[in-house]
C-alpha atoms as a PDB file:
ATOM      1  CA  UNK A   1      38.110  19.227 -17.188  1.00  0.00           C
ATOM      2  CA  UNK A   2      39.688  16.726 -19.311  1.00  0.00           C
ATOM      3  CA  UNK A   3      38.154  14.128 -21.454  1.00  0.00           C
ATOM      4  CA  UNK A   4      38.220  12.518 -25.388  1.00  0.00           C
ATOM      5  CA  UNK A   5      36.023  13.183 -28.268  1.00  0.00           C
ATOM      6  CA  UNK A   6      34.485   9.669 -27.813  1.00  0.00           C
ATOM      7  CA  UNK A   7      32.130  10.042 -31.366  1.00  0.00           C
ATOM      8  CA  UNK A   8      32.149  11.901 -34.515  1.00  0.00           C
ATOM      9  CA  UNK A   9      31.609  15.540 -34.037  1.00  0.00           C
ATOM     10  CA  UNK A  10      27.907  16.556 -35.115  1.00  0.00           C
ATOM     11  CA  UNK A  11      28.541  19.715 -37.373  1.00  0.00           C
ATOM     12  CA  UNK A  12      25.379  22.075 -38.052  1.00  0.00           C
ATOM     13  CA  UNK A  13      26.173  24.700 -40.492  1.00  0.00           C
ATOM     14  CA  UNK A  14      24.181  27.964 -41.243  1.00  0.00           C
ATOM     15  CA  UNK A  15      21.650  27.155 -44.177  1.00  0.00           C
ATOM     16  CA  UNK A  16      22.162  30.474 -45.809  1.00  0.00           C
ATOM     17  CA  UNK A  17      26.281  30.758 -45.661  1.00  0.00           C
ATOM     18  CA  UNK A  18      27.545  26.965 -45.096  1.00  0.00           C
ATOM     19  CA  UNK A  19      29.449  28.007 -42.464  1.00  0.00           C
ATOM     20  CA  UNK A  20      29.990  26.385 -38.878  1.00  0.00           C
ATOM     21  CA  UNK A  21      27.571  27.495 -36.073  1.00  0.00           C
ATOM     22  CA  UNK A  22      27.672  24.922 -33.782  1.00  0.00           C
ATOM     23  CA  UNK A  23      29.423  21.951 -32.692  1.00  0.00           C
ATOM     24  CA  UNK A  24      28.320  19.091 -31.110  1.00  0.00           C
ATOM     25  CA  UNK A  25      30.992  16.851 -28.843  1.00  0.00           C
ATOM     26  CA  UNK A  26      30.667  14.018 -26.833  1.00  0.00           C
ATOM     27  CA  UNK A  27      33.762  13.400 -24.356  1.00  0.00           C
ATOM     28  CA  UNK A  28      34.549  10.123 -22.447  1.00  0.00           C
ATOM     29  CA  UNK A  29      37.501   8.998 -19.891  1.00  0.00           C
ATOM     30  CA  UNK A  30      36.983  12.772 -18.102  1.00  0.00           C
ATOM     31  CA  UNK A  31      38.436  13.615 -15.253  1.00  0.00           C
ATOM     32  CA  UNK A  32      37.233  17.079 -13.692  1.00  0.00           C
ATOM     33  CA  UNK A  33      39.747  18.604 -10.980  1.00  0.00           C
ATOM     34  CA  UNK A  34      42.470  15.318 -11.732  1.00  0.00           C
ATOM     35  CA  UNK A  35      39.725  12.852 -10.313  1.00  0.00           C
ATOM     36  CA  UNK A  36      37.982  10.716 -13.046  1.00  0.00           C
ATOM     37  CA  UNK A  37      34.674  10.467 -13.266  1.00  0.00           C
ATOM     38  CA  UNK A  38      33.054   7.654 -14.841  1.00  0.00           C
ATOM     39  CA  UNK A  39      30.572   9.937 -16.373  1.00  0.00           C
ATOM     40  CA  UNK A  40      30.260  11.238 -20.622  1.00  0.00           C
ATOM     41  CA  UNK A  41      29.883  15.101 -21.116  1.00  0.00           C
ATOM     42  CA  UNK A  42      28.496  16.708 -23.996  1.00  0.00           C
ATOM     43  CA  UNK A  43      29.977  19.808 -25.644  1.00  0.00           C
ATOM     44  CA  UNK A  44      28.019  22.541 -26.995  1.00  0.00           C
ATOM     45  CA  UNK A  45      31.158  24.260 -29.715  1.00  0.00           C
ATOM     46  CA  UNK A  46      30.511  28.041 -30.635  1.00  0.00           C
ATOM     47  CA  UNK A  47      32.318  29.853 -32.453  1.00  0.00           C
ATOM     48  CA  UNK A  48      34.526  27.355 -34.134  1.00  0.00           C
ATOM     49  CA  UNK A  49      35.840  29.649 -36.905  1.00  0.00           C
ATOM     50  CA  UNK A  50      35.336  26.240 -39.258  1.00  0.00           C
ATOM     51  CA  UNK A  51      37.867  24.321 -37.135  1.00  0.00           C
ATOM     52  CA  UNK A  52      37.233  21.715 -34.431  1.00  0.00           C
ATOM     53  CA  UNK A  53      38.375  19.165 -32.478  1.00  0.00           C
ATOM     54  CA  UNK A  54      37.810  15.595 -34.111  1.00  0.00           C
ATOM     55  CA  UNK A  55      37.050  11.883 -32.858  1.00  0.00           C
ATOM     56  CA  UNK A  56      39.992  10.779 -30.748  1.00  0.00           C
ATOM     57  CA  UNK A  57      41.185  14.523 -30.052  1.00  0.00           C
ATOM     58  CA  UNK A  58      41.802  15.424 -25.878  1.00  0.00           C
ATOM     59  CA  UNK A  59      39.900  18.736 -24.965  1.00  0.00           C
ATOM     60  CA  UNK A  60      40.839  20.229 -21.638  1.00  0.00           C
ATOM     61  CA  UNK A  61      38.965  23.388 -20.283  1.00  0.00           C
ATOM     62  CA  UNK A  62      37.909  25.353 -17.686  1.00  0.00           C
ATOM     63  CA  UNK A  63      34.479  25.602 -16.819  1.00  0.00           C
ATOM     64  CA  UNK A  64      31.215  24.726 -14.932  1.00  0.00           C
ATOM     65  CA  UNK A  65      29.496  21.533 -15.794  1.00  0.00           C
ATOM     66  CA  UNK A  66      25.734  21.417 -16.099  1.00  0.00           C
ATOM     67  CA  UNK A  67      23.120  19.288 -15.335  1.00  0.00           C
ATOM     68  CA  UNK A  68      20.692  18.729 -18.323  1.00  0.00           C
ATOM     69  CA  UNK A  69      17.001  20.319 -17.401  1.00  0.00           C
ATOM     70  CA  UNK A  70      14.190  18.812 -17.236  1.00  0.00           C
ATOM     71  CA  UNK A  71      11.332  19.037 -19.533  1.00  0.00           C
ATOM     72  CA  UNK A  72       9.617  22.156 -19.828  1.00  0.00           C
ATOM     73  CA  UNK A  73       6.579  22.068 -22.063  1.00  0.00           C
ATOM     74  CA  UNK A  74       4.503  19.533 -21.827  1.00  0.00           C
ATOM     75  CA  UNK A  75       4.611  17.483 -24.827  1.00  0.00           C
ATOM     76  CA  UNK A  76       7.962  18.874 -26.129  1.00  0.00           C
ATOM     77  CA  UNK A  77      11.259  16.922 -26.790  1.00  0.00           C
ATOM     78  CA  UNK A  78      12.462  15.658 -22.924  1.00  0.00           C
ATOM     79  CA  UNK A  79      16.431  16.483 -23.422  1.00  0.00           C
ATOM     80  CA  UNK A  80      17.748  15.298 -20.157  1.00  0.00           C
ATOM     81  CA  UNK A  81      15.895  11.942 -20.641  1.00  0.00           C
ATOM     82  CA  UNK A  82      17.442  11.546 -23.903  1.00  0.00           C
ATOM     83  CA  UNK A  83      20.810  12.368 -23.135  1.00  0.00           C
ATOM     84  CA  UNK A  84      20.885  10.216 -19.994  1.00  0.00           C
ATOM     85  CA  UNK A  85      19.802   7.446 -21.664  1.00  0.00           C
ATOM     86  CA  UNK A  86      22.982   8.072 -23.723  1.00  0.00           C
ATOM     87  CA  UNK A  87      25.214   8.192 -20.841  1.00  0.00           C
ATOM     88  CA  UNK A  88      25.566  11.858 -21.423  1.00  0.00           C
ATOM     89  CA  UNK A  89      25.143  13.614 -17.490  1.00  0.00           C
ATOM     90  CA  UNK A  90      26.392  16.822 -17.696  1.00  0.00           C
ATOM     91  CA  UNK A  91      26.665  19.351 -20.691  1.00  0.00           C
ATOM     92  CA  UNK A  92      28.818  22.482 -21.489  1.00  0.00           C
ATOM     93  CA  UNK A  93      28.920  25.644 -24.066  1.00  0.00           C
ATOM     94  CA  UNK A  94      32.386  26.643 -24.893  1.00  0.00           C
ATOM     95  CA  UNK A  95      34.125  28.608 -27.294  1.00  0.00           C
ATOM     96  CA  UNK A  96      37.097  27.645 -30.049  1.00  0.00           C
ATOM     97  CA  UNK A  97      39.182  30.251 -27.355  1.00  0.00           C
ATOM     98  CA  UNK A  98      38.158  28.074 -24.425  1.00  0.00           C
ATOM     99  CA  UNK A  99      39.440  24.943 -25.079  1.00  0.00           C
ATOM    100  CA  UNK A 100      42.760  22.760 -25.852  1.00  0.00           C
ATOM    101  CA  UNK A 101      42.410  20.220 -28.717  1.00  0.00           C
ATOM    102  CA  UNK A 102      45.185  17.424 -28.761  1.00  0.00           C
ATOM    103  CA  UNK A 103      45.062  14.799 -31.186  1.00  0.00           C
ATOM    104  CA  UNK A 104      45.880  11.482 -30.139  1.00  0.00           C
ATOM    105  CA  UNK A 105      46.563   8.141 -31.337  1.00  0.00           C
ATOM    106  CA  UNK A 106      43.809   7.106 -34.046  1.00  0.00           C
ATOM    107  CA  UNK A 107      42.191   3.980 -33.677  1.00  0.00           C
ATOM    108  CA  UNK A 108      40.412   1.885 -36.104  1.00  0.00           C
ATOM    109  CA  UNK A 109      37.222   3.670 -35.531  1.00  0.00           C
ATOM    110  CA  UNK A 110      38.902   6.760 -36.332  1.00  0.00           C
ATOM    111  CA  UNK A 111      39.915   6.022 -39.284  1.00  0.00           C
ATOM    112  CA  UNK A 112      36.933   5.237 -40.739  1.00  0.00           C
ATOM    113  CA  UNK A 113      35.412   8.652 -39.318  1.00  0.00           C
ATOM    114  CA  UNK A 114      37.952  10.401 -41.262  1.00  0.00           C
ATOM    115  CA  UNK A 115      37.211   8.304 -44.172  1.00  0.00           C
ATOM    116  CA  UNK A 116      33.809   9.383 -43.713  1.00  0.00           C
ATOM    117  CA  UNK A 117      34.526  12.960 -43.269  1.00  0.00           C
ATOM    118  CA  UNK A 118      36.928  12.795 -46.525  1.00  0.00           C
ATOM    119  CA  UNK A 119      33.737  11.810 -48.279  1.00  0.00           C
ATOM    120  CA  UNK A 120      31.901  14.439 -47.444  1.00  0.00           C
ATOM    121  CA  UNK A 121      34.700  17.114 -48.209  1.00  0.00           C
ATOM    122  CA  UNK A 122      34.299  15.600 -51.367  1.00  0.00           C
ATOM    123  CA  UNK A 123      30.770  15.499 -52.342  1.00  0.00           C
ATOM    124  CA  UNK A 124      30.510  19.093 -51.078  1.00  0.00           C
ATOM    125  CA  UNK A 125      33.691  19.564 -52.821  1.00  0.00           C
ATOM    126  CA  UNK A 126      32.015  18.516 -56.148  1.00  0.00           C
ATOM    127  CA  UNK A 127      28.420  19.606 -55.724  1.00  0.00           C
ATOM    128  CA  UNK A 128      29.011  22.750 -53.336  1.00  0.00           C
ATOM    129  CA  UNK A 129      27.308  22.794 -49.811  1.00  0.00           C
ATOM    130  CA  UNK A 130      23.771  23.738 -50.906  1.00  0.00           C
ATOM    131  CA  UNK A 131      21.157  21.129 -50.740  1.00  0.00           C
ATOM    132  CA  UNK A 132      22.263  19.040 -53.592  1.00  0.00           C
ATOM    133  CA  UNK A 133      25.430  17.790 -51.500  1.00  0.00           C
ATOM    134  CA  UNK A 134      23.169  17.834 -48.246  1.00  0.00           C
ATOM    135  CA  UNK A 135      21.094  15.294 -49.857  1.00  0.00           C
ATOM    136  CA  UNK A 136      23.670  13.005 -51.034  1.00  0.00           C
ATOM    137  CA  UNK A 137      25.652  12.723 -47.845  1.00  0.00           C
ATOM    138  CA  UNK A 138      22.205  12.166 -45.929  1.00  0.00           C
ATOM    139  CA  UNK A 139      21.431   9.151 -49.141  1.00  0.00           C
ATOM    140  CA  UNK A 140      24.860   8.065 -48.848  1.00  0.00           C
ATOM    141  CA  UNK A 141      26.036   8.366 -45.335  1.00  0.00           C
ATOM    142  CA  UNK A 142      23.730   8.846 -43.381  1.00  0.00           C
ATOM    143  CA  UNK A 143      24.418  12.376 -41.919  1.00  0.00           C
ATOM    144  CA  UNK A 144      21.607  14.866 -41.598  1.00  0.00           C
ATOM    145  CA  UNK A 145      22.545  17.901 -40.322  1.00  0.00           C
ATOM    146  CA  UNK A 146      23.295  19.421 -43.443  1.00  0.00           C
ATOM    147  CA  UNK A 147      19.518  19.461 -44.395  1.00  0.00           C
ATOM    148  CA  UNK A 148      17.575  22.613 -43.882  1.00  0.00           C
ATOM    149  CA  UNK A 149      13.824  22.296 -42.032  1.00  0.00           C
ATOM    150  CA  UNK A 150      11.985  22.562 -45.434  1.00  0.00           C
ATOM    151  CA  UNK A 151      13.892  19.826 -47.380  1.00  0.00           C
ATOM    152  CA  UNK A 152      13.341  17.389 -44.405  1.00  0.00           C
ATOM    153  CA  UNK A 153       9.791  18.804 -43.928  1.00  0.00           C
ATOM    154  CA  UNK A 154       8.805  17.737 -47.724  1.00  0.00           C
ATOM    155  CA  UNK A 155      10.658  14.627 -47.589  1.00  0.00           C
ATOM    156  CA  UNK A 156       8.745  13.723 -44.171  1.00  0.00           C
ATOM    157  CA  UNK A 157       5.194  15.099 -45.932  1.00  0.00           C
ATOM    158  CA  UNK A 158       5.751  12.908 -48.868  1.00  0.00           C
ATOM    159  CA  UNK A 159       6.328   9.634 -46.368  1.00  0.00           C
ATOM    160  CA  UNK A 160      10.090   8.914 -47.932  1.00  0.00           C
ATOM    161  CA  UNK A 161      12.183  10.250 -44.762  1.00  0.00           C
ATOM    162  CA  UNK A 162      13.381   6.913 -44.714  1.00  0.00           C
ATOM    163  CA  UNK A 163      15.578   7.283 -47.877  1.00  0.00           C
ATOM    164  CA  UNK A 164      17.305   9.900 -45.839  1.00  0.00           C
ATOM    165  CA  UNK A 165      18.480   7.283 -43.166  1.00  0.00           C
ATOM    166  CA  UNK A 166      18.533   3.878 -45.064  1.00  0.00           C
ATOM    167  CA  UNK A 167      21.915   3.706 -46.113  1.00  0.00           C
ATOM    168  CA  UNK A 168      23.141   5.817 -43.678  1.00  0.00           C
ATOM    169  CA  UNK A 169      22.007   2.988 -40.865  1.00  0.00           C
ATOM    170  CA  UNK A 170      24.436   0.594 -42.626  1.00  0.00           C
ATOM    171  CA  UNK A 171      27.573   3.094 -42.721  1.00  0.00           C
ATOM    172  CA  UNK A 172      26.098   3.366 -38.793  1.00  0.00           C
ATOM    173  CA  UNK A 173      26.643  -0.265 -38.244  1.00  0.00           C
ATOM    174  CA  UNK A 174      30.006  -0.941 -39.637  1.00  0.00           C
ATOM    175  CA  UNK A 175      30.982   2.242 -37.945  1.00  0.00           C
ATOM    176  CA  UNK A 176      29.565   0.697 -34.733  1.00  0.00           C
ATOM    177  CA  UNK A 177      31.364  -2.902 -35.638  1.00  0.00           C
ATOM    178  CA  UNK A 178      34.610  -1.058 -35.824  1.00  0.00           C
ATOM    179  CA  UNK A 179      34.154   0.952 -32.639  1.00  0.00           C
ATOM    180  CA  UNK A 180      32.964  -2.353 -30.592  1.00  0.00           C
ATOM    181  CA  UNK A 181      35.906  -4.418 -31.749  1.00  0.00           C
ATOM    182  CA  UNK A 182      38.879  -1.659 -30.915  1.00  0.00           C
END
């Protein structure tokens, strides 16, 4: 399989250490077996070691491609309806070992991702990557992953979630502007 990192990488980091657990990719323009398929994959990343690919990068790997499930418990999150709706159709787990990462040319989009991402080596940089910088890069840009259940839990029981988003959803649409116009 071969396809591009089509979005910024969704990072979720272990609440206790900081470091990377997982890794969520979205790939576009794949091709499985040489024949392209006009489908997006998402990529479940274990095992990064802290380094992954990035927006733009070309991942090739070996491996079986699966088919969301459906809903299981009544009432819970629907996954497969969600990602479909997001033109995601098939998803993988991989390993740092399992794939090949080659950056490619960066577009306009691109570089404002990596502007983005420079700002958040920075605030965690300056405030460390406890729940102090967590909170400012949700206030700031928008990105919410580095917020443990119990911080979002109290921010959702005291009915101001939205500050969490607010700002972000503007960093969301000039990152959208970008991508649309490239």
């Amino acid at each position: 399989v071969i396809g591009r990192v089509c979005e910024a990488p969704a990072v979720y980091r272990n609440q206790t250490t900081g470091e990377v657990e997982n890794v969520l990719l979205v790939l576009d323009r794949v091709s499985v077996g040489g024949t392209g398929i006009a489908q997006r994959i998402r990529v479940s990343l274990l095992e990064t070691g802290g380094e992954y690919p990035g927006y733009g990068d070309e991942l090739t790997f070996f491996s079986a491609l699966n088919v969301p499930r459906d809903q299981h418990n009544p009432g819970g999150p629907d996954t497969r309806t969600r990602l479909i709706s997001q033109g995601i159709r098939y998803t993988v787990s991989l390993t740092a070992e399992e794939i090949q990462a080659r950056p490619t040319g960066i577009d306009l989009y691109g570089r404002i991702l990596a502007l983005r991402e420079s700002l958040i080596r920075g605030i965690n940089a300056r405030l460390g990557e406890g729940t102090e910088a967590a909170l400012m890069t949700a206030i700031l840009l928008g990105d919410r992953t580095g917020i443990d259940e119990r911080t979002y839990a109290a921010f959702r029981d005291l009915g101001i979630v939205h500050v969490l988003s607010v700002s972000g959803l503007h960093v969301g649409y000039i990152l959208h502007a970008g991508r649309t116009r490239i």
